[in-house]
PDB file of N, CA and C in Angstrom:
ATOM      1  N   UNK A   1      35.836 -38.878 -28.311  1.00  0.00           N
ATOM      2  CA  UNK A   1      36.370 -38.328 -27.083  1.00  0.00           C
ATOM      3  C   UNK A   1      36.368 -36.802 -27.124  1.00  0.00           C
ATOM      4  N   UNK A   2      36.846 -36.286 -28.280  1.00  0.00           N
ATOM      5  CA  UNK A   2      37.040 -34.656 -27.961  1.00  0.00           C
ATOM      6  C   UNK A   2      35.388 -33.949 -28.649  1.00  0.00           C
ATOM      7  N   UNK A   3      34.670 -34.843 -28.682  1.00  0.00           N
ATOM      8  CA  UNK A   3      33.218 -34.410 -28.566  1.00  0.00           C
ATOM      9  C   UNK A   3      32.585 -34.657 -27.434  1.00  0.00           C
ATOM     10  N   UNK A   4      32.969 -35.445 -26.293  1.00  0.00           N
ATOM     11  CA  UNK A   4      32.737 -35.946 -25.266  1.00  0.00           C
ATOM     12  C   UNK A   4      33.118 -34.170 -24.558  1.00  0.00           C
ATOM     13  N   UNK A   5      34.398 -34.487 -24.870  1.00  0.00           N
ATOM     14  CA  UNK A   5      34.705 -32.864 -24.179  1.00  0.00           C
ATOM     15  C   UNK A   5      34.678 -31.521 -24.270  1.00  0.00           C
ATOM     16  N   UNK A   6      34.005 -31.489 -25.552  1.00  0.00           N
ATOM     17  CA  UNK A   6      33.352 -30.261 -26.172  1.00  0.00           C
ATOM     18  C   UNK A   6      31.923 -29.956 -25.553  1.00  0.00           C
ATOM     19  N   UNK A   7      31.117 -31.328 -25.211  1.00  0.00           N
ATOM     20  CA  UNK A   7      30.088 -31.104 -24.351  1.00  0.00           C
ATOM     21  C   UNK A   7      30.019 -30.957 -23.238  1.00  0.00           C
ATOM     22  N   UNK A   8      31.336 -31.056 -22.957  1.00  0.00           N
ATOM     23  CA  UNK A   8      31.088 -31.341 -21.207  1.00  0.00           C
ATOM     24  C   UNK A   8      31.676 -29.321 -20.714  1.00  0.00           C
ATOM     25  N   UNK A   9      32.839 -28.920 -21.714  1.00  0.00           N
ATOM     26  CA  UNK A   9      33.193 -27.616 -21.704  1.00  0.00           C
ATOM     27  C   UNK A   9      32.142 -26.763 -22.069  1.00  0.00           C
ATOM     28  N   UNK A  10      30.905 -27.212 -22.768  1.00  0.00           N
ATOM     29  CA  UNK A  10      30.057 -26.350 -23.034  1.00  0.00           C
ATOM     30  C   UNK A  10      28.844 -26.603 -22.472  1.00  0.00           C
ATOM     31  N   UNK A  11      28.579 -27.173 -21.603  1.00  0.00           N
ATOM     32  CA  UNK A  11      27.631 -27.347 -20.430  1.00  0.00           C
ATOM     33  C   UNK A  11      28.282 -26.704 -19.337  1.00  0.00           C
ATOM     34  N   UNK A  12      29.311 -26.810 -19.367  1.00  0.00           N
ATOM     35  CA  UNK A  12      29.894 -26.150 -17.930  1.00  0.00           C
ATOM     36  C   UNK A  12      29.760 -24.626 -17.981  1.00  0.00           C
ATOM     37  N   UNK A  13      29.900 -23.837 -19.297  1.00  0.00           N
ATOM     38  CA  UNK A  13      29.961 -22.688 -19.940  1.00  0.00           C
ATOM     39  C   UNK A  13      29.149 -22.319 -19.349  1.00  0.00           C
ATOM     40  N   UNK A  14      27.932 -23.472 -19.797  1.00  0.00           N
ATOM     41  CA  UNK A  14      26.259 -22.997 -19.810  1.00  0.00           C
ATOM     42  C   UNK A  14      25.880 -22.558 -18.469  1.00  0.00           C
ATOM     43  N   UNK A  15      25.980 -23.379 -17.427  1.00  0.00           N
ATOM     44  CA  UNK A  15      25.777 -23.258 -16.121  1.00  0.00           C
ATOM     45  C   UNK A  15      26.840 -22.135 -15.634  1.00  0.00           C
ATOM     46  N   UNK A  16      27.755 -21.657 -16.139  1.00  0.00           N
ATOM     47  CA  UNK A  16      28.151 -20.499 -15.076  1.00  0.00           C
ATOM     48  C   UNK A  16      27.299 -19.441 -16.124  1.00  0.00           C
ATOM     49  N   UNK A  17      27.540 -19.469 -16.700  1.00  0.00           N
ATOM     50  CA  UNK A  17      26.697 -18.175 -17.620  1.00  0.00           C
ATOM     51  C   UNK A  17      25.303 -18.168 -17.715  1.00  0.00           C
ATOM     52  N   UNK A  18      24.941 -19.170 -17.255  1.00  0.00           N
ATOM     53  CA  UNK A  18      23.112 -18.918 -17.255  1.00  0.00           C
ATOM     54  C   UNK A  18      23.109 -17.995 -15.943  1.00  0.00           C
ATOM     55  N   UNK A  19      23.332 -18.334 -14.645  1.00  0.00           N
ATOM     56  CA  UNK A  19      22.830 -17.090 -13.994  1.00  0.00           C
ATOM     57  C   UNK A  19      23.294 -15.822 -14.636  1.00  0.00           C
ATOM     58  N   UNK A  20      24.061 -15.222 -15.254  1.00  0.00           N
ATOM     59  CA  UNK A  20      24.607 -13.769 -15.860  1.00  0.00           C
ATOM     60  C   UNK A  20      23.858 -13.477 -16.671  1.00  0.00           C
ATOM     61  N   UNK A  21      23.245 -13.930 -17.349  1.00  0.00           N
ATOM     62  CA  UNK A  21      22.062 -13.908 -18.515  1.00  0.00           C
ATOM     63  C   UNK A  21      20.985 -13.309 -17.668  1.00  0.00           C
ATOM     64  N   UNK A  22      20.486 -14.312 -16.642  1.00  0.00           N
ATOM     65  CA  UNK A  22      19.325 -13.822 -16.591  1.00  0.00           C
ATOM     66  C   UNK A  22      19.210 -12.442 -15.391  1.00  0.00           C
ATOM     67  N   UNK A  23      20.560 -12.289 -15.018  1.00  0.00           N
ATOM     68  CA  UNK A  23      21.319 -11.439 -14.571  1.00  0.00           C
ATOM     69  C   UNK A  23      20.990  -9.828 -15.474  1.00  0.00           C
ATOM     70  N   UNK A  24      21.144 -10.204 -16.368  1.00  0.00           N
ATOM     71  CA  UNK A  24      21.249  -9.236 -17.613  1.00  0.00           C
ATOM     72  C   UNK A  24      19.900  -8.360 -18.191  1.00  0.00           C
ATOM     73  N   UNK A  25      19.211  -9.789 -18.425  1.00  0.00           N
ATOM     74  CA  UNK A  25      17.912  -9.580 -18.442  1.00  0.00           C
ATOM     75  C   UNK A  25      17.284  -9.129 -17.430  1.00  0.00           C
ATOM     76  N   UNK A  26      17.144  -9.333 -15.995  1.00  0.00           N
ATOM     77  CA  UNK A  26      16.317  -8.333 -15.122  1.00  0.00           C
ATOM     78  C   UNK A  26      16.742  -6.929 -14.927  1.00  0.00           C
ATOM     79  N   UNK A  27      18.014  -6.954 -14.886  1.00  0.00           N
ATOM     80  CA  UNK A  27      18.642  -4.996 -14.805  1.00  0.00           C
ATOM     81  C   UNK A  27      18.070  -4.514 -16.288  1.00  0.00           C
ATOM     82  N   UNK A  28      17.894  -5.332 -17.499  1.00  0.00           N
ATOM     83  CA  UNK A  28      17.969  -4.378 -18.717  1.00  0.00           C
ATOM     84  C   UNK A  28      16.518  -4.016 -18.126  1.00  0.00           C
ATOM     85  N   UNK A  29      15.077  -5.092 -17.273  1.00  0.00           N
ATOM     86  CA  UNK A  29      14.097  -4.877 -17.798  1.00  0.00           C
ATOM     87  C   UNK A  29      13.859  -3.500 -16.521  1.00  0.00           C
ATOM     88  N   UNK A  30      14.844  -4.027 -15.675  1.00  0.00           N
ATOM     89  CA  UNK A  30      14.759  -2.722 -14.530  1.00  0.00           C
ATOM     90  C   UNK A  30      14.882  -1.386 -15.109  1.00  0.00           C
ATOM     91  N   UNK A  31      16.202  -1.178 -15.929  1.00  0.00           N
ATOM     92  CA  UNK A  31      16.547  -0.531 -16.378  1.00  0.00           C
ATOM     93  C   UNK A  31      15.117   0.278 -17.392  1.00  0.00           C
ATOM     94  N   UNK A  32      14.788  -0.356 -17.944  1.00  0.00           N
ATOM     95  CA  UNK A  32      13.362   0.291 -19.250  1.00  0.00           C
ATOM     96  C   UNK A  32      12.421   0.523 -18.086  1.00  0.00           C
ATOM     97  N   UNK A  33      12.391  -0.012 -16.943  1.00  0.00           N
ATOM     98  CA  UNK A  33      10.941   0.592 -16.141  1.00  0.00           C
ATOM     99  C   UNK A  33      11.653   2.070 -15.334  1.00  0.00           C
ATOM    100  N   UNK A  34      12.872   1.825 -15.164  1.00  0.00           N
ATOM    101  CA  UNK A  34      13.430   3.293 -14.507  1.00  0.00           C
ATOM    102  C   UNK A  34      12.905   4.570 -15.835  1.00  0.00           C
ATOM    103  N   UNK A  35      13.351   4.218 -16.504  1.00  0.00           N
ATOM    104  CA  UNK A  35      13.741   5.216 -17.924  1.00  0.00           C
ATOM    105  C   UNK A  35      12.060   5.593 -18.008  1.00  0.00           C
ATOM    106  N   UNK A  36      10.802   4.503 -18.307  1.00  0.00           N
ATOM    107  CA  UNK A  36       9.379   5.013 -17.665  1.00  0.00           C
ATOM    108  C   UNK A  36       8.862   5.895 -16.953  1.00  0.00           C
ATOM    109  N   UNK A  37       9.477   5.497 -15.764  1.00  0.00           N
ATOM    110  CA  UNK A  37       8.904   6.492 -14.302  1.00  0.00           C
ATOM    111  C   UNK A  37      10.144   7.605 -14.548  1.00  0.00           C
ATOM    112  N   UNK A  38      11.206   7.497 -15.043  1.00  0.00           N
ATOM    113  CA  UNK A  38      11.746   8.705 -15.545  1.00  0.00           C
ATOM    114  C   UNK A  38      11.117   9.643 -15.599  1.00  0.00           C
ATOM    115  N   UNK A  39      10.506   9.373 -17.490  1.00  0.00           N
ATOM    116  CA  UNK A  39       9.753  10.191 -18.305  1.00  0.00           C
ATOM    117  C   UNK A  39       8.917  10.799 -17.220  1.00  0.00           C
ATOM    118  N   UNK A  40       7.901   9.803 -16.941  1.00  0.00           N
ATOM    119  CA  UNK A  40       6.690  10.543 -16.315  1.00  0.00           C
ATOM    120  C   UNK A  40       6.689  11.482 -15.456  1.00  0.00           C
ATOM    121  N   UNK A  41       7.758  11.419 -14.225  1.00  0.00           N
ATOM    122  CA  UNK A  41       8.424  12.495 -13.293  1.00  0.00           C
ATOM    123  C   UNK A  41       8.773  13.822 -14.183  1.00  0.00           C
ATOM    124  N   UNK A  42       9.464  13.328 -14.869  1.00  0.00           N
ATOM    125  CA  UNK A  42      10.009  14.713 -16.167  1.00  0.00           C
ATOM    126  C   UNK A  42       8.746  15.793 -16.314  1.00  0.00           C
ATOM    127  N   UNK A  43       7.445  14.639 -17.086  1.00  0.00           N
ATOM    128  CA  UNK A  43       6.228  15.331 -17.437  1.00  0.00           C
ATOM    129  C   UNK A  43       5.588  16.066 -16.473  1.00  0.00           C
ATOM    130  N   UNK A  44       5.538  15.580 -14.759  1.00  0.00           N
ATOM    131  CA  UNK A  44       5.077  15.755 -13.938  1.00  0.00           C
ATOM    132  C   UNK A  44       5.618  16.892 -13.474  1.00  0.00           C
ATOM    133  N   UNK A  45       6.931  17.130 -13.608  1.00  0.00           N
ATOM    134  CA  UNK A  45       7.950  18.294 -13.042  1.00  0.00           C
ATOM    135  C   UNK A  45       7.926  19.270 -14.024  1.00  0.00           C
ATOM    136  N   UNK A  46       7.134  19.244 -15.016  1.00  0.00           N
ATOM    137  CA  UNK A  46       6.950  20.090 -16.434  1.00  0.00           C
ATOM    138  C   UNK A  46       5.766  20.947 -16.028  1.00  0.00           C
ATOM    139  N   UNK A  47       4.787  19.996 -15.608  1.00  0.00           N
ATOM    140  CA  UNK A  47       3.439  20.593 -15.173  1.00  0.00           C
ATOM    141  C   UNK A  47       3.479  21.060 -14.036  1.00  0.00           C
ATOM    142  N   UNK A  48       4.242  20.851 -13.179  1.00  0.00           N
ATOM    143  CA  UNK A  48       4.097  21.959 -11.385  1.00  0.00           C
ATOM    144  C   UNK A  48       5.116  22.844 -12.347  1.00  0.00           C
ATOM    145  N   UNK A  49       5.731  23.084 -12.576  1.00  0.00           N
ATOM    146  CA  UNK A  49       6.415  23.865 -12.888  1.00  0.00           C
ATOM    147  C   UNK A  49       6.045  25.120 -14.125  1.00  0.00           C
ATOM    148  N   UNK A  50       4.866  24.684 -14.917  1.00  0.00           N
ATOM    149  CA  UNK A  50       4.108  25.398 -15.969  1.00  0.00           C
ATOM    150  C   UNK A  50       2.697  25.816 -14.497  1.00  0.00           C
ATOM    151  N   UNK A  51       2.735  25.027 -13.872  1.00  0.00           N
ATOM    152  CA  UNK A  51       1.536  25.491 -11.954  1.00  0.00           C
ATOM    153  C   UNK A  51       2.403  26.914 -11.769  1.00  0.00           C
ATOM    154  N   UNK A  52       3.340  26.780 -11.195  1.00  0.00           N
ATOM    155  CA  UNK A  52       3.996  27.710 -10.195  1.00  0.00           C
ATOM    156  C   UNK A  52       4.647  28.817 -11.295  1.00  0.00           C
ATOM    157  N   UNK A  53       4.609  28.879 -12.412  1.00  0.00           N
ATOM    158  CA  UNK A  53       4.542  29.852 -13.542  1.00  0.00           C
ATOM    159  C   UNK A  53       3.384  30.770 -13.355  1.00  0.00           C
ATOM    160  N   UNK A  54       2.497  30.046 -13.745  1.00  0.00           N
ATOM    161  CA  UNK A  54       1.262  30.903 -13.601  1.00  0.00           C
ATOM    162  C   UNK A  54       0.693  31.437 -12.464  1.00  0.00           C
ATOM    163  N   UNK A  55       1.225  30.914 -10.894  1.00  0.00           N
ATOM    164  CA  UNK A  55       0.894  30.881  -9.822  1.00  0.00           C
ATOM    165  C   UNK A  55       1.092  32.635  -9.312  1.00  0.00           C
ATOM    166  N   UNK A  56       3.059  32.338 -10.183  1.00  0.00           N
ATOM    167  CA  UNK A  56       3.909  33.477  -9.696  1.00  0.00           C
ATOM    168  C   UNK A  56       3.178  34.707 -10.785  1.00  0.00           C
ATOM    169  N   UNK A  57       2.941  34.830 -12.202  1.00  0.00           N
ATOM    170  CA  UNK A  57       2.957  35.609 -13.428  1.00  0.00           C
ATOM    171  C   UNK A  57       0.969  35.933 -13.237  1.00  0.00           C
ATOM    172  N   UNK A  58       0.602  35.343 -13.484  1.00  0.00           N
ATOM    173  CA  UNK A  58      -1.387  35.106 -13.789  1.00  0.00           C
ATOM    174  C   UNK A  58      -1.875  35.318 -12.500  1.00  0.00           C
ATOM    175  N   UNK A  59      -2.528  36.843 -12.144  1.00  0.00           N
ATOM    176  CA  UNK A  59      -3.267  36.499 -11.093  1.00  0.00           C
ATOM    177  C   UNK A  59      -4.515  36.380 -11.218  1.00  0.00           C
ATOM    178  N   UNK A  60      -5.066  35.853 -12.306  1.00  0.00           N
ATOM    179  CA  UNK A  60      -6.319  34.992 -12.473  1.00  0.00           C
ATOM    180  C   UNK A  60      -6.439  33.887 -12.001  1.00  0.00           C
ATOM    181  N   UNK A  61      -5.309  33.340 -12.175  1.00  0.00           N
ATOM    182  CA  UNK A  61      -5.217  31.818 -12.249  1.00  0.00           C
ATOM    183  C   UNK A  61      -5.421  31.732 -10.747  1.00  0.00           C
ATOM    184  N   UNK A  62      -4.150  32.498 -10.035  1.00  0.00           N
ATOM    185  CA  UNK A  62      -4.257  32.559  -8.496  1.00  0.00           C
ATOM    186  C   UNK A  62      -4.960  32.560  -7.715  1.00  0.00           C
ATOM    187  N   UNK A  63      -6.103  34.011  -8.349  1.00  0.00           N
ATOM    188  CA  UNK A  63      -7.207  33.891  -7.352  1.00  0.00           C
ATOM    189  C   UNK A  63      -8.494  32.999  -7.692  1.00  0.00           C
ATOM    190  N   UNK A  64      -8.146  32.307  -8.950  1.00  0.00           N
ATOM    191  CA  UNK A  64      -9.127  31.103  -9.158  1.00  0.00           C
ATOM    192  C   UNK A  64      -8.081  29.560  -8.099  1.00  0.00           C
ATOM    193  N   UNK A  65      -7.212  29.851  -7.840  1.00  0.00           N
ATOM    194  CA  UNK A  65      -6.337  28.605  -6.905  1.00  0.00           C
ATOM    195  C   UNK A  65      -6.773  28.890  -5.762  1.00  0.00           C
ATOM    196  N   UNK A  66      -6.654  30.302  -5.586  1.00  0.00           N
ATOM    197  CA  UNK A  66      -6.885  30.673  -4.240  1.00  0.00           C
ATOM    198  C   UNK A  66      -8.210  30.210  -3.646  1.00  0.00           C
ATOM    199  N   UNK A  67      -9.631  30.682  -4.272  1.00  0.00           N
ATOM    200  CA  UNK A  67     -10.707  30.605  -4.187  1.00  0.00           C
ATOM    201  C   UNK A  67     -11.174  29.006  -4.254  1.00  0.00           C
ATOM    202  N   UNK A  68     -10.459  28.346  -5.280  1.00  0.00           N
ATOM    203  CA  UNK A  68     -10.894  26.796  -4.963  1.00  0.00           C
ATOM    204  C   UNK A  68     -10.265  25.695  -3.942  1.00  0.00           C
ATOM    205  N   UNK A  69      -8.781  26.094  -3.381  1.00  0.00           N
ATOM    206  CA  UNK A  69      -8.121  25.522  -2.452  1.00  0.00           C
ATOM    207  C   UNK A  69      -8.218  25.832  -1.591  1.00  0.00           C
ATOM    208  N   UNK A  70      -8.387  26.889  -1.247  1.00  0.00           N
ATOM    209  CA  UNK A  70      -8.054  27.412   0.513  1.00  0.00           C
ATOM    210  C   UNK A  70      -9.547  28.628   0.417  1.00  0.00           C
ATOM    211  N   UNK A  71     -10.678  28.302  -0.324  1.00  0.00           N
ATOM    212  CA  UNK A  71     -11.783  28.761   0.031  1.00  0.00           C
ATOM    213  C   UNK A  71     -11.833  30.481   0.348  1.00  0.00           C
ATOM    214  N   UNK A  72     -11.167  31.076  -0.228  1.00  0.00           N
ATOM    215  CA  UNK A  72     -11.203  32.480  -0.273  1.00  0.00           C
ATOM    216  C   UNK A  72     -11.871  33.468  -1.120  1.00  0.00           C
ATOM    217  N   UNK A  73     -12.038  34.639  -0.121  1.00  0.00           N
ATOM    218  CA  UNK A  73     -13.455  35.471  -1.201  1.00  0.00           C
ATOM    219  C   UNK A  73     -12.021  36.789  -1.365  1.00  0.00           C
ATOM    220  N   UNK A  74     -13.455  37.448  -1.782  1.00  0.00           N
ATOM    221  CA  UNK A  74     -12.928  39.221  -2.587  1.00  0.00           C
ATOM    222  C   UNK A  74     -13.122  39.048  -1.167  1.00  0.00           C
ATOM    223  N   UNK A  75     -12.311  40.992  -1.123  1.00  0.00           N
ATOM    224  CA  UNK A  75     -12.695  41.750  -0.027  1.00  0.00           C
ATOM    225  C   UNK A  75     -14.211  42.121  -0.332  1.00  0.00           C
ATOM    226  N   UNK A  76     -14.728  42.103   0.712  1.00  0.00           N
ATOM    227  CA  UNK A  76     -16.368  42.569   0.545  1.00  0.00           C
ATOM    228  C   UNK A  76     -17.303  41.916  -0.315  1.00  0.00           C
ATOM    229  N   UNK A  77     -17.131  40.320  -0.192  1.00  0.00           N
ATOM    230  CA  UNK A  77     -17.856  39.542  -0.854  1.00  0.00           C
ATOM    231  C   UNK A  77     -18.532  38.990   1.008  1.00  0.00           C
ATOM    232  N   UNK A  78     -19.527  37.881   0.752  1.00  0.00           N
ATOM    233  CA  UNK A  78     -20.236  37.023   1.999  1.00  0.00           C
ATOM    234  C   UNK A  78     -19.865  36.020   1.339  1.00  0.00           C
ATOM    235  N   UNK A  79     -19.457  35.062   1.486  1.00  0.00           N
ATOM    236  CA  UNK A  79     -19.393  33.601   1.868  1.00  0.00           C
ATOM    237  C   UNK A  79     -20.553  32.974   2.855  1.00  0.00           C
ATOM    238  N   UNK A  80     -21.274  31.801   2.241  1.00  0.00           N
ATOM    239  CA  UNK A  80     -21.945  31.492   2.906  1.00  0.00           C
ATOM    240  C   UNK A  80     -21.674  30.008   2.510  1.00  0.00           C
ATOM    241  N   UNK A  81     -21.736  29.169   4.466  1.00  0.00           N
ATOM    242  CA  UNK A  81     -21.710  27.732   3.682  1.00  0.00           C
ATOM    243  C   UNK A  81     -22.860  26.774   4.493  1.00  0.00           C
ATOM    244  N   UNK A  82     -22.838  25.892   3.338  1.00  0.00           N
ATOM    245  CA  UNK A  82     -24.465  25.145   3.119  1.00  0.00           C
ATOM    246  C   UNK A  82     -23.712  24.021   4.448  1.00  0.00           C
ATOM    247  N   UNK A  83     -24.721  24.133   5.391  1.00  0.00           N
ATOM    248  CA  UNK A  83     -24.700  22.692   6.176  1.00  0.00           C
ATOM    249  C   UNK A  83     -26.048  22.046   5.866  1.00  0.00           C
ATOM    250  N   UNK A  84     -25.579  20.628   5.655  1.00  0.00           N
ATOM    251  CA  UNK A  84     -27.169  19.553   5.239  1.00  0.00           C
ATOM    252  C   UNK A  84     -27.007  19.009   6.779  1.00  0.00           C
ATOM    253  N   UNK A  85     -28.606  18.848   7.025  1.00  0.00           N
ATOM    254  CA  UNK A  85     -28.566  17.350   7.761  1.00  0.00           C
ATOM    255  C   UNK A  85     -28.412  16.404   8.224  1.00  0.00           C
ATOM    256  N   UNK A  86     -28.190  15.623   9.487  1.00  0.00           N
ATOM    257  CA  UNK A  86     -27.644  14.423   9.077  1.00  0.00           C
ATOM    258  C   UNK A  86     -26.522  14.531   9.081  1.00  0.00           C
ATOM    259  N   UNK A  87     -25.790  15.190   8.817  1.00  0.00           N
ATOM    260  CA  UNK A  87     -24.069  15.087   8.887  1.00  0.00           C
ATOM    261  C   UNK A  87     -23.307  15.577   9.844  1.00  0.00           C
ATOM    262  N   UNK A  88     -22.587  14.958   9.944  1.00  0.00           N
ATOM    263  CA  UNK A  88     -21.252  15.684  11.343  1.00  0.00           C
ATOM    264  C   UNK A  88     -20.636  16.540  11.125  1.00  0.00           C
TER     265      UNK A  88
END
């Protein structure tokens, strides 16, 4: 009898505590993918931030940003641009 009711108290255990478990287990695994995309943001906010260093300090760098983003010359340079064929 009081093994009868040792199983029946520990099945009952089981079933309220199995959802909390697996409860447990998806926030921990949430938890390790936050802490991931953490890092990487960190790294990412390391590198605009080592960008806009050099942006503000290096004006090499600048007028090599300048010249490849927004297509800018020296004063008293020509720019010339290639249209092909065929294209819109």
């Amino acid at each position: 009898m009081t093994v009868v009711l040792w199983l029946l108290l520990l099945a009952v255990f089981g079933v309220l505590l199995a959802p909390r478990v697996l409860q447990v287990r998806s926030l921990r695994s949430r938890g390790e993918n936050l802490e991931e995309e953490l890092k990487k943001l960190r790294t990412q906010n390391q590198e605009l931030e080592n960008q806009l260093r050099l942006l503000r300090e290096d004006p090499v760098y600048l007028e090599k940003v300048a010249r490849g983003k927004f297509n800018k010359a020296k004063q008293g340079e020509i720019v010339y641009k290639v249209v092909r064929e065929n294209q819109n």
